[in-house]
Protein backbone atom coordinates (compact mmCIF):
# COMPACT_ATOMS: atom_id res chain seq x y z
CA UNK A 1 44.49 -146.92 -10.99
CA UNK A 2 41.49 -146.32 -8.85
CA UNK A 3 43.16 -145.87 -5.82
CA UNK A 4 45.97 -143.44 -7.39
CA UNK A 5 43.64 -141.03 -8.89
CA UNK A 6 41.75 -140.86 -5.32
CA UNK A 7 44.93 -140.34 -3.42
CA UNK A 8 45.60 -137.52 -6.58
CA UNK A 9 42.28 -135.93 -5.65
CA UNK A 10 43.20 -136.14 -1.74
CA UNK A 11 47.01 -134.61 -2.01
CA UNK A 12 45.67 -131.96 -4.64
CA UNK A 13 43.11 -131.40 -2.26
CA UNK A 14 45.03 -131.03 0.96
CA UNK A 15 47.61 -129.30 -1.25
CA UNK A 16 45.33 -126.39 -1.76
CA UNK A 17 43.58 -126.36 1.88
CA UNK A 18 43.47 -127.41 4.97
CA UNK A 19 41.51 -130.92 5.44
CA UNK A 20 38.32 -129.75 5.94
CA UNK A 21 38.43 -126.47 4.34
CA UNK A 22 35.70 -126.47 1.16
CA UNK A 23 37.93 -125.97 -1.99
CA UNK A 24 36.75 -125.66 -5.50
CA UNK A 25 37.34 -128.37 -8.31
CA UNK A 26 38.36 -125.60 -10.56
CA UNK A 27 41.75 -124.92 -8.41
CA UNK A 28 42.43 -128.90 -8.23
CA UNK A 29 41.28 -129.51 -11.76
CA UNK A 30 44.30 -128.18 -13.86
CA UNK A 31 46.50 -130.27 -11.75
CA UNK A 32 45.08 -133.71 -12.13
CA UNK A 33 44.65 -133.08 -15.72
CA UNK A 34 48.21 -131.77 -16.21
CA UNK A 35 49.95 -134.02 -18.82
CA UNK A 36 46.95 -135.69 -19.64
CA UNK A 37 47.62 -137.79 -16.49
CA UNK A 38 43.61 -138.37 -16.04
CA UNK A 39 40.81 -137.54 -17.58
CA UNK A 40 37.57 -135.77 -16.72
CA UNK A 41 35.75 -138.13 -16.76
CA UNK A 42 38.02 -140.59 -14.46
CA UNK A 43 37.70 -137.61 -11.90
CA UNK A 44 34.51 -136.91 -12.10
CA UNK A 45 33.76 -140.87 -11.43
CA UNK A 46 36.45 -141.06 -8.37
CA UNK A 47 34.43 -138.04 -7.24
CA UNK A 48 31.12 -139.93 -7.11
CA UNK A 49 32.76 -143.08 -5.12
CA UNK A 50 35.16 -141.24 -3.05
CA UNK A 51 31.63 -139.50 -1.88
CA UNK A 52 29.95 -142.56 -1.64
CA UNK A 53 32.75 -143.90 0.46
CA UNK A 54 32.52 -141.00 2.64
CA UNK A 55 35.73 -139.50 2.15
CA UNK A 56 34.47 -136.22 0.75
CA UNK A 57 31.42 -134.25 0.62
CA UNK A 58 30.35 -132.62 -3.05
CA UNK A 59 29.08 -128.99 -2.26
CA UNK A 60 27.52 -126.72 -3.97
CA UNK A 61 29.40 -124.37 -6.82
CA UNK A 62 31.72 -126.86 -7.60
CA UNK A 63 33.47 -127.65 -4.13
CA UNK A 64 34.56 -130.41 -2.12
CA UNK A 65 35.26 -130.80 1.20
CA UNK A 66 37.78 -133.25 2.32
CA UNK A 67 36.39 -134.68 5.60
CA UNK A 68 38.51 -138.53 5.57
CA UNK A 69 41.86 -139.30 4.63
């Protein structure tokens, strides 16, 4: 499950803007909680480890940046 909820986060992500491109959580958000298909906090811990992984960067005013697929 870990592993699909990061590659949710990447494809909602990339769906939104280009790799790279800061995007807030708030446009990504409604999507990976659609259907109850995660919850927030699920997100908000494949956040934490996809940024300790190095995958993306947390920014200020709740944005990430993807910078690794």
């Amino acid at each position: 499950m870990t592993q699909d909820i990061r590659q949710a986060i990447l494809d909602a992500a990339n769906s939104k803007a280009e790799r790279g491109t800061p995007i807030s959580l708030l446009e990504i958000g409604p999507l990976l909680l659609k259907d109850d298909r995660y919850t927030q906090d699920e997100i908000v811990n494949a956040l934490y480890a996809m940024e300790s992984d190095g995958l993306i960067l947390m920014l200020e005013g709740n944005r990430i940046q993807v910078v690794r697929r």
